[in-house]
Protein backbone atom coordinates (compact mmCIF):
# COMPACT_ATOMS: atom_id res chain seq x y z
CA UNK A 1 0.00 0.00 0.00
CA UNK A 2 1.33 3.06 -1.04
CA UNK A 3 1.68 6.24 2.15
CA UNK A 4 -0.17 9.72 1.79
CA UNK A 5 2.55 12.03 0.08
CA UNK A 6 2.90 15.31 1.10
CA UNK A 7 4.22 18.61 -0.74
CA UNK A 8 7.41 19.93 1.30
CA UNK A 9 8.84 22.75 -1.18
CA UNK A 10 6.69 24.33 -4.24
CA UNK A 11 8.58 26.81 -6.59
CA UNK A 12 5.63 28.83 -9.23
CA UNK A 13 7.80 28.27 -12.93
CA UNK A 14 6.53 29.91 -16.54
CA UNK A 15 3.23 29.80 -17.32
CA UNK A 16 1.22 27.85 -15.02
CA UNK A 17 3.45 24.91 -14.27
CA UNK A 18 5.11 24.71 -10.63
CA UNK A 19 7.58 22.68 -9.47
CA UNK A 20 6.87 20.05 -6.11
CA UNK A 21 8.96 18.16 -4.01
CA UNK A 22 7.38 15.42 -2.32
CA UNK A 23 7.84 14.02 1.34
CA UNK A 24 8.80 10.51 -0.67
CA UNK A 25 11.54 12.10 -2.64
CA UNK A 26 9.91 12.89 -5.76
CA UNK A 27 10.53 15.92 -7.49
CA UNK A 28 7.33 16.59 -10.18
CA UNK A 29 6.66 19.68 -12.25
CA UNK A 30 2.61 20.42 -12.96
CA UNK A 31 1.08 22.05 -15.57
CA UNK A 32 -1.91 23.47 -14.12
CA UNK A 33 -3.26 25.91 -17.33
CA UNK A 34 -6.09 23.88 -17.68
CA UNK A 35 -7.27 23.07 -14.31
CA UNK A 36 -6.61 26.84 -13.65
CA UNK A 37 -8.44 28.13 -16.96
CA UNK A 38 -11.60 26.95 -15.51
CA UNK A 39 -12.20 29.92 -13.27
CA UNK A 40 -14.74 29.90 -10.27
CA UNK A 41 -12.04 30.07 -7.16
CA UNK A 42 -8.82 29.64 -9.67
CA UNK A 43 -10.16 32.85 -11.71
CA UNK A 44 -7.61 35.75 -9.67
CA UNK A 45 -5.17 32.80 -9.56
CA UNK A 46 -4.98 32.37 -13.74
CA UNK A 47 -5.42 36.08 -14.38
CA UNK A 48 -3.28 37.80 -11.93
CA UNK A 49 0.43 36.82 -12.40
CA UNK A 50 1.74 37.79 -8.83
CA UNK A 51 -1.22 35.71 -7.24
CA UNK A 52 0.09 32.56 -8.81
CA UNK A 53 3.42 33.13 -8.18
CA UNK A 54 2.26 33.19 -3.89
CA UNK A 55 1.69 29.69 -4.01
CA UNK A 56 3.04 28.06 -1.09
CA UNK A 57 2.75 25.12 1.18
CA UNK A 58 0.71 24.63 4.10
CA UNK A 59 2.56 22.87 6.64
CA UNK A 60 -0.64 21.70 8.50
CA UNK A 61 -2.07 20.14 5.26
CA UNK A 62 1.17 19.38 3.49
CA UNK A 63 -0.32 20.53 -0.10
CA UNK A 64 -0.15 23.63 -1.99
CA UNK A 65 -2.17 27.07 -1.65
CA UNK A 66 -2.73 30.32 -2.40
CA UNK A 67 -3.94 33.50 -0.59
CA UNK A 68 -7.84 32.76 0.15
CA UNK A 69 -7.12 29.44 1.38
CA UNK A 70 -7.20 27.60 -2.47
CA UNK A 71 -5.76 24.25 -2.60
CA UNK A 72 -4.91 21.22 -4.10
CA UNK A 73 -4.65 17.89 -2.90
CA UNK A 74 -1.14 16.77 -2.72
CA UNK A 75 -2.09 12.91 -4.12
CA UNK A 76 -3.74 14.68 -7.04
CA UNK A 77 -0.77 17.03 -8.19
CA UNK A 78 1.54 13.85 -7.33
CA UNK A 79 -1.01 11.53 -10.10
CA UNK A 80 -2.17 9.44 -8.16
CA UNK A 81 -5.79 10.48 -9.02
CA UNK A 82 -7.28 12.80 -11.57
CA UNK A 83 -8.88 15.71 -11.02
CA UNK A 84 -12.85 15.43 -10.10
CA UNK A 85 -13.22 18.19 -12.39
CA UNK A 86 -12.51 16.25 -15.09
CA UNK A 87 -9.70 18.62 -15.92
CA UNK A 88 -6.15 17.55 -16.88
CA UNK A 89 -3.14 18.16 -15.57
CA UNK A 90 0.31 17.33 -17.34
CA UNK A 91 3.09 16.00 -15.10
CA UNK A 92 6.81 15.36 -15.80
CA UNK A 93 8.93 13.39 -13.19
CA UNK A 94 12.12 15.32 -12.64
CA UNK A 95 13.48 12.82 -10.13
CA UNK A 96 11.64 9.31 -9.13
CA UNK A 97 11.08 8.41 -5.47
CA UNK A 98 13.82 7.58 -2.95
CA UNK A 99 13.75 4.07 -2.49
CA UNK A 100 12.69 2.86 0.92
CA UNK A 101 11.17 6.91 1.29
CA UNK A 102 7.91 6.76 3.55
């Protein structure tokens, strides 16, 4: 059974991808155009620049957010599920898991 991964460092890159280290080791860049595109809560996030580059991570929920308390969840942005929304999000491993990492 696979452990609950948790974001430890987030770094906002060009256009709406971000860069996530992961309590196992994993290092995963996001595209999250599409997801953010949608609008409703994500709207200030995808149109204002310096909003989306305040993304940081909450070390009480270990996942990402942005001012007004907008998350995601951590096992989504790592792949292990898809979006409920339907929308997708584009991942690229920069560096796989540490073996034996909990």
């Amino acid at each position: 059974m696979n452990e609950i991964v948790y974001v430890t460092e987030v770094d906002p890159l060009d256009g709406f991808w971000i860069r996530l280290a992961f309590s196992d080791g994993a290092v995963k860049e996001i595209d999250l155009s599409e997801l953010l595109a949608a609008g409703g809560v994500f709207t200030p996030i995808y149109e204002q620049r310096e909003i989306f580059e305040q993304v940081a991570v909450n070390p009480e929920s270990g996942t990402v957010e942005w001012p007004g308390e907008v998350d995601l969840d951590a096992e989504v942005l790592y792949g292990r599920y898809e979006p409920a929304s339907g929308h997708r999000i584009e991942r690229r491993t920069v560096r796989e898991p540490a073996v034996g990492a909990r």
